[in-house]
N, C-alpha and C. Protein backbone atom coordinates (compact mmCIF):
# COMPACT_ATOMS: atom_id res chain seq x y z
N UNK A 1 0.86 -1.17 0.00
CA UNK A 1 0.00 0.00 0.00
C UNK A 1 0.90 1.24 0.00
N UNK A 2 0.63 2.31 -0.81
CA UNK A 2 1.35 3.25 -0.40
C UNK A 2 0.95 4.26 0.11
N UNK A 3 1.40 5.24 0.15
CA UNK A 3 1.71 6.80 1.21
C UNK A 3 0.17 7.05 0.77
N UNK A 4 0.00 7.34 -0.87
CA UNK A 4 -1.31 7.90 -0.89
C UNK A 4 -2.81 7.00 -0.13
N UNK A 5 -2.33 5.89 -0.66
CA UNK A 5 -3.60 5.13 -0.12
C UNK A 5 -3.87 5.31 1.45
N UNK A 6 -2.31 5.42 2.24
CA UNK A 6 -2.48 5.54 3.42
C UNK A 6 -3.69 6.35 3.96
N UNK A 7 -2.82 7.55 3.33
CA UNK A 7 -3.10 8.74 3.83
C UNK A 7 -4.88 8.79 3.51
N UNK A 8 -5.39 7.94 2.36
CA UNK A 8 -6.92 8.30 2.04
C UNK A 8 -7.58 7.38 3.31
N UNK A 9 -7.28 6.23 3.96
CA UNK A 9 -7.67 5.27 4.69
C UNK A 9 -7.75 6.28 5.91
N UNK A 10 -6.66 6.58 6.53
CA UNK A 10 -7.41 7.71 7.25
C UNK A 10 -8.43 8.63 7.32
N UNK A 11 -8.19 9.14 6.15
CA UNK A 11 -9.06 10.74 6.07
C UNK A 11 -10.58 9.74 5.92
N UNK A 12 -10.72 8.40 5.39
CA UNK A 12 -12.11 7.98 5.24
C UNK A 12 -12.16 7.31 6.70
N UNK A 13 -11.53 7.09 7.71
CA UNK A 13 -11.47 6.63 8.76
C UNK A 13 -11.86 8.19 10.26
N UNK A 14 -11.56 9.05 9.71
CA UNK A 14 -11.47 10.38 10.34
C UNK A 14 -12.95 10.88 9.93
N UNK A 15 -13.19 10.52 8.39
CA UNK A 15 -14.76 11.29 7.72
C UNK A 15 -15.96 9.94 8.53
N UNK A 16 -15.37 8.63 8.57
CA UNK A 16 -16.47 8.23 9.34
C UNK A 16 -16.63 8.65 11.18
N UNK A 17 -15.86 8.92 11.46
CA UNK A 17 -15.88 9.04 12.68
C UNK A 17 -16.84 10.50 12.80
N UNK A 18 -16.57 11.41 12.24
CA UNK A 18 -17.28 12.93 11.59
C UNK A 18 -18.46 13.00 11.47
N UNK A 19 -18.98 12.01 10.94
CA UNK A 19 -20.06 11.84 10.27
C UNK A 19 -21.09 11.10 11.38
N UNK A 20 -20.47 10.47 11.78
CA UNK A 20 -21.34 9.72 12.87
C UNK A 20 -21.76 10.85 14.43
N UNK A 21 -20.56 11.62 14.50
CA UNK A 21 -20.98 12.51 15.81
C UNK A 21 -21.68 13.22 14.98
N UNK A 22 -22.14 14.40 13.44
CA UNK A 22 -22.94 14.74 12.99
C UNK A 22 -24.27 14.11 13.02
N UNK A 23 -24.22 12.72 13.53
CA UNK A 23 -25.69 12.22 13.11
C UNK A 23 -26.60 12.81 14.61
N UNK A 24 -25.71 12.69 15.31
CA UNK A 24 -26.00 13.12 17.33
C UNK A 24 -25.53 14.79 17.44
N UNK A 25 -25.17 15.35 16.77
CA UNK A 25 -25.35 16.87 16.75
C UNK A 25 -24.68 17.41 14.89
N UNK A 26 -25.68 17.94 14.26
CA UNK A 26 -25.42 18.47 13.01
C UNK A 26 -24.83 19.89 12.90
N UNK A 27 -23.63 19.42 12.57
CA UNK A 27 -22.93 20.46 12.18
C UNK A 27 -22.50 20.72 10.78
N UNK A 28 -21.41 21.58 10.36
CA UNK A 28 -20.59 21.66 8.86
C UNK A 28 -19.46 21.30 9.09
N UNK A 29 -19.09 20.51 7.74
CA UNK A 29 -17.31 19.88 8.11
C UNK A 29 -16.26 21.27 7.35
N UNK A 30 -15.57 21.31 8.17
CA UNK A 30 -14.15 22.41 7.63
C UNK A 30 -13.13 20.89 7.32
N UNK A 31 -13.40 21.00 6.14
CA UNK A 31 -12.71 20.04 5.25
C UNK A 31 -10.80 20.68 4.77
N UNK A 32 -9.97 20.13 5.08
CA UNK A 32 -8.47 20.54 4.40
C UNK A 32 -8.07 19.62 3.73
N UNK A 33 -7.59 19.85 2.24
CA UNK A 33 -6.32 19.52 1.57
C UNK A 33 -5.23 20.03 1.44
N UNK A 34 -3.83 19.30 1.62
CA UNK A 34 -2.96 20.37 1.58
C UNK A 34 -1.76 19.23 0.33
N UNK A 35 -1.37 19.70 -0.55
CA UNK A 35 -0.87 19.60 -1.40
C UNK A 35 0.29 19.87 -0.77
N UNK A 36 1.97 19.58 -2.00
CA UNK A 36 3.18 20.26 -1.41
C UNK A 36 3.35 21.28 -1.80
N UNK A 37 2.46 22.18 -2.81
CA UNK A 37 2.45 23.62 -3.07
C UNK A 37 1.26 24.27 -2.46
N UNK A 38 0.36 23.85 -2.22
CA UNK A 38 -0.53 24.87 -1.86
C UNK A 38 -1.81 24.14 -0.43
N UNK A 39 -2.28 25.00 0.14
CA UNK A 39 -4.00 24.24 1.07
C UNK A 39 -4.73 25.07 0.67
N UNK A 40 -5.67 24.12 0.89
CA UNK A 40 -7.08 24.37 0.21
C UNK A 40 -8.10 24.18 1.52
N UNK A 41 -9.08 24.65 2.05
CA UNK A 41 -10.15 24.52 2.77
C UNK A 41 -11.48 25.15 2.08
N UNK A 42 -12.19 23.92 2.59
CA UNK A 42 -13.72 24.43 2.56
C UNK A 42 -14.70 24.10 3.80
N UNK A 43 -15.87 25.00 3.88
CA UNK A 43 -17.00 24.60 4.81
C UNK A 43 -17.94 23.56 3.81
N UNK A 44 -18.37 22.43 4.07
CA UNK A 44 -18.80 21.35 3.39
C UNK A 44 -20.51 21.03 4.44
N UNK A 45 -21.50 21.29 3.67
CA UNK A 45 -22.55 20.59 4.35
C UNK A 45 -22.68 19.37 3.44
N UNK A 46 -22.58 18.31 4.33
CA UNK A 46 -22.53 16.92 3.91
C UNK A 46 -24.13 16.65 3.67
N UNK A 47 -25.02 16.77 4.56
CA UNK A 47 -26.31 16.46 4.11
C UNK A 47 -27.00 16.63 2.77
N UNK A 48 -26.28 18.49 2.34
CA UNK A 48 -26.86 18.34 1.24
C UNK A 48 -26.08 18.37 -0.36
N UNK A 49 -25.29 18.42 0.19
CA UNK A 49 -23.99 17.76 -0.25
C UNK A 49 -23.13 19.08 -0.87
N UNK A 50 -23.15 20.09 -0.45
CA UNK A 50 -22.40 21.51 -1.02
C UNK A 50 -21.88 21.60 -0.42
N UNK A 51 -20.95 23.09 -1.14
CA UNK A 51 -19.91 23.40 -0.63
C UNK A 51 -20.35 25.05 0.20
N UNK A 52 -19.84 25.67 0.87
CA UNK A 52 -20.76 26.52 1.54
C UNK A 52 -19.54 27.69 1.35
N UNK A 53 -18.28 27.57 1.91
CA UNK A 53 -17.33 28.66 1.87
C UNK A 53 -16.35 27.48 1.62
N UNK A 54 -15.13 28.15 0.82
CA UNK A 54 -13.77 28.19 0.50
C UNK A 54 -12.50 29.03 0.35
N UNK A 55 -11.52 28.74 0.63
CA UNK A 55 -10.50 29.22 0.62
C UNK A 55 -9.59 28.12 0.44
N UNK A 56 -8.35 29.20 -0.40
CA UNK A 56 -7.17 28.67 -0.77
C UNK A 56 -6.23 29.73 -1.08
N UNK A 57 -4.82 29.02 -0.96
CA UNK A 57 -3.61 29.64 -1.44
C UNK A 57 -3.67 30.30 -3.00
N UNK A 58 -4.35 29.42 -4.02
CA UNK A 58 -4.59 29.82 -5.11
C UNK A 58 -5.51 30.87 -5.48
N UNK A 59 -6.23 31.15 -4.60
CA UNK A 59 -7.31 32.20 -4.61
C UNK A 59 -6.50 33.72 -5.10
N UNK A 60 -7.38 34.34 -5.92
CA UNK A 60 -6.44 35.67 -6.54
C UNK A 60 -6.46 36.61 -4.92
N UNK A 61 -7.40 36.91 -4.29
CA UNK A 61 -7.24 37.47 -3.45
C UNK A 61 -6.53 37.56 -2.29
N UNK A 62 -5.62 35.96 -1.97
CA UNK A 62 -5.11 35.68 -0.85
C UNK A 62 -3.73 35.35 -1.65
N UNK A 63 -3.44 35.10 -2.85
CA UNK A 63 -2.43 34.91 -3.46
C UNK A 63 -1.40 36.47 -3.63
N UNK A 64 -1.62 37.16 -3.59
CA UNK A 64 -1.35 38.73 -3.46
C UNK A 64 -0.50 38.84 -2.49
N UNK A 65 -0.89 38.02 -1.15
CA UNK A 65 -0.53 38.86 -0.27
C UNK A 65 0.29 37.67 1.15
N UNK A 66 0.24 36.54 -0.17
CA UNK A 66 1.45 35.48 0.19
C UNK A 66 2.79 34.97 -0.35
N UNK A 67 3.38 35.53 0.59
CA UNK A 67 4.84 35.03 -0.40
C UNK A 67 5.13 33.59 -0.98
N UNK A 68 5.67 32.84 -0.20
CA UNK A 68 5.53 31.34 -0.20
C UNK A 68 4.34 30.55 0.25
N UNK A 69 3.21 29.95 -1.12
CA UNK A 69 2.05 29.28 -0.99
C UNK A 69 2.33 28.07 0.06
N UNK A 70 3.59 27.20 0.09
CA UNK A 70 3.80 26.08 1.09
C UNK A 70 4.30 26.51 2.20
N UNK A 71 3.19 27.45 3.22
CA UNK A 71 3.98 28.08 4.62
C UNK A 71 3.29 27.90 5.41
N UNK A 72 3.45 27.93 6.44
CA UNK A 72 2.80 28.20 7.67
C UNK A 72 2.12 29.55 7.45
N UNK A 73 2.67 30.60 6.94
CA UNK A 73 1.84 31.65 7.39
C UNK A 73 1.06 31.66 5.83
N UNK A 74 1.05 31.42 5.06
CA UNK A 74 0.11 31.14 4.12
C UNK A 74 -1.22 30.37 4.72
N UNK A 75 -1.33 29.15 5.49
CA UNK A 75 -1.99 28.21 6.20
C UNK A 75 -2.90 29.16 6.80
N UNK A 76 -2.18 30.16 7.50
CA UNK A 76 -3.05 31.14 8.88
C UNK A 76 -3.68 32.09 7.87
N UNK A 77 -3.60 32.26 6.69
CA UNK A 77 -3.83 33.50 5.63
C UNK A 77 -5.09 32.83 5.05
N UNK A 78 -4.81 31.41 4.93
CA UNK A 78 -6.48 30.69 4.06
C UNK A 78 -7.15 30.49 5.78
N UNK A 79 -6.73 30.00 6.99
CA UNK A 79 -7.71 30.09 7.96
C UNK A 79 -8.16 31.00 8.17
N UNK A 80 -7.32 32.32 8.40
CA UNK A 80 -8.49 33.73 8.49
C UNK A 80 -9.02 34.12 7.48
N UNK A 81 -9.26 33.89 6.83
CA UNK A 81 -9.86 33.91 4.90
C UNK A 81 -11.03 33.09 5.49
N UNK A 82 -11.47 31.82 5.57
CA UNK A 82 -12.51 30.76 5.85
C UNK A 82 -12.91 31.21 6.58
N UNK A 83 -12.87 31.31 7.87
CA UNK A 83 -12.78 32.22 9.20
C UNK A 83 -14.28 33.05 9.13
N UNK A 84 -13.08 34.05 8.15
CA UNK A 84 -13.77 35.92 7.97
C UNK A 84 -15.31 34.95 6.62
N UNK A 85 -14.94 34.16 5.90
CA UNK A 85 -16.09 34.26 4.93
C UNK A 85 -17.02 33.44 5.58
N UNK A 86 -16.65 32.39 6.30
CA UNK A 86 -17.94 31.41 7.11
C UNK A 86 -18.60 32.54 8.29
N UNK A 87 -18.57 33.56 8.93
CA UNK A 87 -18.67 34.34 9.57
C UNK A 87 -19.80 35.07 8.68
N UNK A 88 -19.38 35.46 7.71
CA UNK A 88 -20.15 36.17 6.57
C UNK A 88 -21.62 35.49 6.19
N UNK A 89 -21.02 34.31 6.11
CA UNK A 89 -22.30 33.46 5.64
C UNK A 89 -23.16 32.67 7.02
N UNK A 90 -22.50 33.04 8.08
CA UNK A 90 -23.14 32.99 8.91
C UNK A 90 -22.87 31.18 9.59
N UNK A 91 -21.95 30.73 9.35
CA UNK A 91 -21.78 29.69 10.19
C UNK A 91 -20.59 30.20 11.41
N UNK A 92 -20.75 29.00 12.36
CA UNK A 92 -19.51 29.05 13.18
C UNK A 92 -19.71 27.98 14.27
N UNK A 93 -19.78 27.16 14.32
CA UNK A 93 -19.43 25.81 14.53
C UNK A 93 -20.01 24.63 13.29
N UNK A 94 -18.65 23.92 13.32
CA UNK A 94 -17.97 23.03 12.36
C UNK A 94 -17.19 21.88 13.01
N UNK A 95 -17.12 20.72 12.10
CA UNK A 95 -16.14 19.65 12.70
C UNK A 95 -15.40 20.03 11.93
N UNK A 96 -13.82 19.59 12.27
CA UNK A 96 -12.76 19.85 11.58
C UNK A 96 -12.20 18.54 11.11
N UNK A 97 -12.30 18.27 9.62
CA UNK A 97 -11.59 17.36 9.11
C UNK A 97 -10.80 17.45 8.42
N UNK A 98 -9.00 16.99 9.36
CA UNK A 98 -7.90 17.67 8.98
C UNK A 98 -7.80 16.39 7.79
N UNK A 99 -8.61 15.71 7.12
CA UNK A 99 -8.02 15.07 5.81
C UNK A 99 -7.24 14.19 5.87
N UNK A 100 -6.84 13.24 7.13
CA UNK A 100 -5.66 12.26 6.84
C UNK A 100 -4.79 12.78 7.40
N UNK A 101 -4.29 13.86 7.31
CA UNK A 101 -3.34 14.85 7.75
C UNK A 101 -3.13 15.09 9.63
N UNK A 102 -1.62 15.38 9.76
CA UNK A 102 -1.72 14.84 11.20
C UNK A 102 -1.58 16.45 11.45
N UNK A 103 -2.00 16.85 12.95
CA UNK A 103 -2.35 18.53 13.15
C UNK A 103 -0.91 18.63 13.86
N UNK A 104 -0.21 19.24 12.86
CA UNK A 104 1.15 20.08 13.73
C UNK A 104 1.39 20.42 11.75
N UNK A 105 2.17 21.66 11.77
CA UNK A 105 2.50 22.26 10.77
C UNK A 105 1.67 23.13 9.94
N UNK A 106 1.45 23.24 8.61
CA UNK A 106 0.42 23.79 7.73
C UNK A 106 -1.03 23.69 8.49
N UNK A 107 -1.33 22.26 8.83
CA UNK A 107 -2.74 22.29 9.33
C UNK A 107 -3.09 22.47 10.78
N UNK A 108 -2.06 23.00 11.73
CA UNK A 108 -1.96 23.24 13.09
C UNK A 108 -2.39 24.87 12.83
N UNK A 109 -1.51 25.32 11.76
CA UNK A 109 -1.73 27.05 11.81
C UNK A 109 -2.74 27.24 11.22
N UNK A 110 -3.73 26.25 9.85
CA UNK A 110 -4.92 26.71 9.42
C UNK A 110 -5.70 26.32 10.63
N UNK A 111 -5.86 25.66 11.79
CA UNK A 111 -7.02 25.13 12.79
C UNK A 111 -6.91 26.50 13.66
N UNK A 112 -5.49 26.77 14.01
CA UNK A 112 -5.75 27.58 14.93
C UNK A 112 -6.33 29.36 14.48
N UNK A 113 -5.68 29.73 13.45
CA UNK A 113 -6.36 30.97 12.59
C UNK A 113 -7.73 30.80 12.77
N UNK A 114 -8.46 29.55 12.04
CA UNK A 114 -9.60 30.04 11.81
C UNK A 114 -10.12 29.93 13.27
N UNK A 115 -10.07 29.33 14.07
CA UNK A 115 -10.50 29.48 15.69
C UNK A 115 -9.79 30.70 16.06
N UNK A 116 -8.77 31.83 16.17
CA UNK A 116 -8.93 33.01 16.26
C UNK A 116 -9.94 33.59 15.78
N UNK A 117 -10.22 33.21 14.45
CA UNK A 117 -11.50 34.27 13.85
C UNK A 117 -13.06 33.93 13.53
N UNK A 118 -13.07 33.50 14.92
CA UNK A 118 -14.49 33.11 15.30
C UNK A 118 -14.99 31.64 14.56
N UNK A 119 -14.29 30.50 13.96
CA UNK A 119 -14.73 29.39 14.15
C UNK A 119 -14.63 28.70 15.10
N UNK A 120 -16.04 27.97 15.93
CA UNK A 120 -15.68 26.97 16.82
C UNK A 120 -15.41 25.47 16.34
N UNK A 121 -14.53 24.44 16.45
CA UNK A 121 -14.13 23.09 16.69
C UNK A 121 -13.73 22.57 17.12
């Protein structure tokens, strides 16, 4: 098996676990991918199966005003981005599904940003 498959056996091992505390309190998943160039987040309502808010490194608006897309502080730049637009649209509690991905690095600084800016998880 390799790295990728690993890594998906988790994230479907992490999305069932998600999914099941959603069935006993409904929330939105803050979904992350993080590539070796860039992360990507979205707010995801699973029930009806959309996407609600997104952010990313690639985004023209957050791309401006990041130097290096594979950073830590790029990470905190798409969490307060998600943050500020799920706020907008009026969510703020979410499960956080870090994707397979283990929380220290890129996805330690997108969890904690967007919980500075008013997401609860």
């Amino acid at each position: 098996m390799d790295n990728k498959q690993k890594r998906q056996n988790r994230a479907n091992r992490t999305r069932h676990g998600l999914k099941s505390a959603a069935a006993r309190n409904p929330r939105l998943r803050l979904s992350i991918y993080r590539s070796n160039d860039n992360i990507y987040a979205q707010i995801v309502d699973d029930a009806k199966g959309v996407t609600l808010v997104s952010a990313s490194t690639v985004d023209k608006k957050l791309k401006k005003d990041i130097k290096a897309s594979a950073s830590v502080a790029a990470a905190e730049a798409v969490g307060k981005a998600v943050a500020e637009r799920a706020s907008k649209a009026g969510v703020k509690d979410v499960y956080f599904d870090r994707g397979g991905y283990r929380y220290m690095g890129r996805i330690k600084a997108l969890g904690d940003a967007a919980r500075a800016g008013g997401l609860n998880f």
